[in-house]
Protein backbone atom coordinates (compact mmCIF):
# COMPACT_ATOMS: atom_id res chain seq x y z
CA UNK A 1 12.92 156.45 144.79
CA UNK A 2 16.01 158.41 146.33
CA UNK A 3 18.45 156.59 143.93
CA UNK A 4 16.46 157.15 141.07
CA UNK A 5 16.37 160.84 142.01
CA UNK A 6 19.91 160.46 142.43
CA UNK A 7 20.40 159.12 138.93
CA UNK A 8 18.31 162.07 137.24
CA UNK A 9 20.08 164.36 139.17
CA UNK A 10 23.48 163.11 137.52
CA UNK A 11 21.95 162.59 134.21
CA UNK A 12 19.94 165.57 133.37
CA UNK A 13 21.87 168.46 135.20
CA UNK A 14 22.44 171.78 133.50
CA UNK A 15 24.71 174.54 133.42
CA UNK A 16 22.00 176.91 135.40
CA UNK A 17 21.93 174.04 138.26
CA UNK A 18 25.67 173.08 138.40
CA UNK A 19 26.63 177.05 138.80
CA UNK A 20 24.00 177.19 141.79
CA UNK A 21 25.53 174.17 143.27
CA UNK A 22 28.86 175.03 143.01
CA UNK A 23 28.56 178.43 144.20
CA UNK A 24 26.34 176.46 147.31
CA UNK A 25 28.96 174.33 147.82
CA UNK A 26 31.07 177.58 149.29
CA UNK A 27 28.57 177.22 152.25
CA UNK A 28 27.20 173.77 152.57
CA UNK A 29 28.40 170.32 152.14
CA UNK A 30 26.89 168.70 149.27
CA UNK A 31 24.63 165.40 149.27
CA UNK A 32 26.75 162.55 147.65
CA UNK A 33 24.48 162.84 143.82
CA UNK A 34 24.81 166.57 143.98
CA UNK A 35 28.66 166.14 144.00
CA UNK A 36 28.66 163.36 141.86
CA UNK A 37 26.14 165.76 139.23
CA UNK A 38 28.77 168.37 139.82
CA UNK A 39 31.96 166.22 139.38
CA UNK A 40 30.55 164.68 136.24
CA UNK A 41 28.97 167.93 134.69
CA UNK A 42 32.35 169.73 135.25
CA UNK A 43 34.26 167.53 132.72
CA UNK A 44 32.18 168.03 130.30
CA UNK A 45 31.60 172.01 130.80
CA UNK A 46 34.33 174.40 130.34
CA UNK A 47 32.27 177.63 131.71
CA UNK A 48 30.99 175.76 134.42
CA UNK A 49 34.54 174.84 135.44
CA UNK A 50 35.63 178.31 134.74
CA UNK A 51 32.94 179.91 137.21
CA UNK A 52 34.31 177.25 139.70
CA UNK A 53 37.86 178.14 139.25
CA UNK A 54 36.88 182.25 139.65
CA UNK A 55 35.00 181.60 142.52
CA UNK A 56 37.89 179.02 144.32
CA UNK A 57 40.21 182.19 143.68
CA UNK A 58 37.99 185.01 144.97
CA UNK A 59 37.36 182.72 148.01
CA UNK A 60 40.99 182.10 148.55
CA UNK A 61 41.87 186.06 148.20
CA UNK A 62 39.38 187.13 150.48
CA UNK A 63 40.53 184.65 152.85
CA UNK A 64 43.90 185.98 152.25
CA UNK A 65 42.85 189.90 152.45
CA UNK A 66 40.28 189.06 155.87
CA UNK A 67 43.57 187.30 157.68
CA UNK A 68 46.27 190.06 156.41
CA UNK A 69 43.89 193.35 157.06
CA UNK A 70 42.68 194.85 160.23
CA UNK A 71 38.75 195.26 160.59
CA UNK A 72 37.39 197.94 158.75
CA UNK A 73 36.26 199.84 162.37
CA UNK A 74 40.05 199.87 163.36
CA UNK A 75 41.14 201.69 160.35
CA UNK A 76 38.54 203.91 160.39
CA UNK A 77 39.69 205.22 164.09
């Protein structure tokens, strides 16, 4: 029963779905079928690999910005 959810999962996934998963992704590691559904839906879908290009970047630059800035309460004193 778990492959076959597996399988659906891979087959039938949508934009709506593979945006929710890659933004979860940020936080959480993926089952194997959800990156598999993921891997597979993003060759086919330019937006969907768009949104997880944008959201790769802002992550990076906010990691970038959170190492290279003092906390906000520092600056504030």
């Amino acid at each position: 029963m778990k492959l076959f959810r597996a399988i659906k999962l891979i087959l039938t996934l949508r934009c709506e779905e593979s945006s929710r998963l890659v933004s979860e992704a940020l936080d959480r590691d993926l089952s194997f079928s959800e990156r598999w559904a993921v891997r597979l839906h993003l060759m086919i879908c330019a937006s969907c690999l768009r949104l997880k290009h944008q959201l790769d970047l802002i992550r990076v630059a906010a990691g970038k910005t959170a190492d290279s800035d003092p906390p906000l309460t520092h600056r504030l004193s």
